[in-house]
Protein backbone atom coordinates (compact mmCIF):
# COMPACT_ATOMS: atom_id res chain seq x y z
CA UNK A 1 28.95 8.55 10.47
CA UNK A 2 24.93 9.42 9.77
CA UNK A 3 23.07 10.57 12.71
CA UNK A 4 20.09 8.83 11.50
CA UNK A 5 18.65 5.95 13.27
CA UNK A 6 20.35 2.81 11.34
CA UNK A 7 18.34 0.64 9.33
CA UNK A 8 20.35 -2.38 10.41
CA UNK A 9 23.56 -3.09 12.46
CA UNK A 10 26.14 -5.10 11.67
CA UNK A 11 26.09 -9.08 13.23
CA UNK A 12 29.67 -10.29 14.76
CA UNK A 13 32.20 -11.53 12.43
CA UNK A 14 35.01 -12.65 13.07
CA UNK A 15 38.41 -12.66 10.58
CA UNK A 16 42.16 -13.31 10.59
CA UNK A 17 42.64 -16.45 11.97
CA UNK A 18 46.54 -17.71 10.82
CA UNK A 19 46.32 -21.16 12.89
CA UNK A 20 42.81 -21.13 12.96
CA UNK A 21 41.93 -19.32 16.02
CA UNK A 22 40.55 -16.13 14.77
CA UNK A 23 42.53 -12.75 16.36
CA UNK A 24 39.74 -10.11 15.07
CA UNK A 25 36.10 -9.43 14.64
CA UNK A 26 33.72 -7.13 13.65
CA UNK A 27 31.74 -5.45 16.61
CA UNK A 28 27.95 -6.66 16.50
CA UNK A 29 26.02 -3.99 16.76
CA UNK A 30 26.94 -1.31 14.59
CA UNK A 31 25.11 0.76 12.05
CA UNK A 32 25.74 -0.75 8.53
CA UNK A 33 26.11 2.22 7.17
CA UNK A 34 29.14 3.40 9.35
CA UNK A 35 30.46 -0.12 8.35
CA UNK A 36 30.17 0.36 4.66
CA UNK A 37 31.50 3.98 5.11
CA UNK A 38 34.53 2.51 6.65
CA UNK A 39 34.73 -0.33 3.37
CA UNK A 40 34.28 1.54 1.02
CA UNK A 41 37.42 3.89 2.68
CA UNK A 42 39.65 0.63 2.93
CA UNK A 43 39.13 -0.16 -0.94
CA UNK A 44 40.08 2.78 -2.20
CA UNK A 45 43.44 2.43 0.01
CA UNK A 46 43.49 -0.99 -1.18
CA UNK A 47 43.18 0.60 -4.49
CA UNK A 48 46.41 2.65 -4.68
CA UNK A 49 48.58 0.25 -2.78
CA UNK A 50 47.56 -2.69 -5.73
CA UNK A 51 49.11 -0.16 -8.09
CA UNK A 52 52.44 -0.08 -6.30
CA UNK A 53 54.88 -3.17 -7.17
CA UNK A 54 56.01 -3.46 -3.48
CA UNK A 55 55.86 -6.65 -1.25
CA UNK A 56 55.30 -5.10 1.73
CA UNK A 57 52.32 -2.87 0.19
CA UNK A 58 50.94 -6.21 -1.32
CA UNK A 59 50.72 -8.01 2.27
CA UNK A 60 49.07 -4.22 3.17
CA UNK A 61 46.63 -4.35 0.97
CA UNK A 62 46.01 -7.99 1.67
CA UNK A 63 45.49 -7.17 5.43
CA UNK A 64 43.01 -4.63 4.72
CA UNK A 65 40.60 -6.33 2.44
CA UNK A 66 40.68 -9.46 5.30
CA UNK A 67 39.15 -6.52 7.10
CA UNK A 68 37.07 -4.80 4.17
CA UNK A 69 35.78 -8.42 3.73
CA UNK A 70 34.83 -8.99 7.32
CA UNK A 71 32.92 -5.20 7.49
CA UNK A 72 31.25 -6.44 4.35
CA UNK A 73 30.09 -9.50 5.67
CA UNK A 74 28.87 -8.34 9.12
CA UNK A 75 26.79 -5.77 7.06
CA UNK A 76 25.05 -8.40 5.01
CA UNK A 77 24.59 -10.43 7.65
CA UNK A 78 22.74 -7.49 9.64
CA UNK A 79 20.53 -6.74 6.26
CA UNK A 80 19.38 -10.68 6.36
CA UNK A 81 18.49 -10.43 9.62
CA UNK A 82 16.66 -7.19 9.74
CA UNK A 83 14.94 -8.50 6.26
CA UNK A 84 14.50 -12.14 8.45
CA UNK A 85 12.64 -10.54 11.20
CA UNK A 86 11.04 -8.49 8.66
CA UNK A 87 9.59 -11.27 6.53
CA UNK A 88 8.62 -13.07 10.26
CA UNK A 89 6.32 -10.00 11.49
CA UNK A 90 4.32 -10.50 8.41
């Protein structure tokens, strides 16, 4: 986690959603780079577990990049609207 000020925080996003209600999110609000820290972490467990021929490390590993996915998302979605407001003070 820096302890810089962040450049942009993450926007809510919400994932997993078996019957179509969706059970988690990503917390608005957070500094994108503590969300990218925490993808980039998930891949490279994704990483090894897609090198083991196991079904129950294949739905693992499917699980967490729903949730790499979801901190990747909220983080662009905090860079557009940083760059939005950006572009709109001009």
């Amino acid at each position: 986690m820096s302890s810089h000020p962040p450049i942009a925080v993450t926007q809510e996003c919400s994932f997993c959603a078996p019957d179509g209600d969706f059970m988690l999110a990503v917390k608005a609000g957070m500094p994108v780079s503590d969300a990218l820290e925490q993808a980039s972490t998930l891949l490279g467990h994704i990483t090894r577990l897609a090198m083991d021929d196991n079904e129950q490390n294949r739905t693992t590993a499917q699980y967490l990049l729903e949730n790499t996915k979801a901190l990747l998302d909220a983080s662009l979605a905090g860079i557009w609207e940083k760059e939005k407001l950006a572009s709109e003070v001009r």
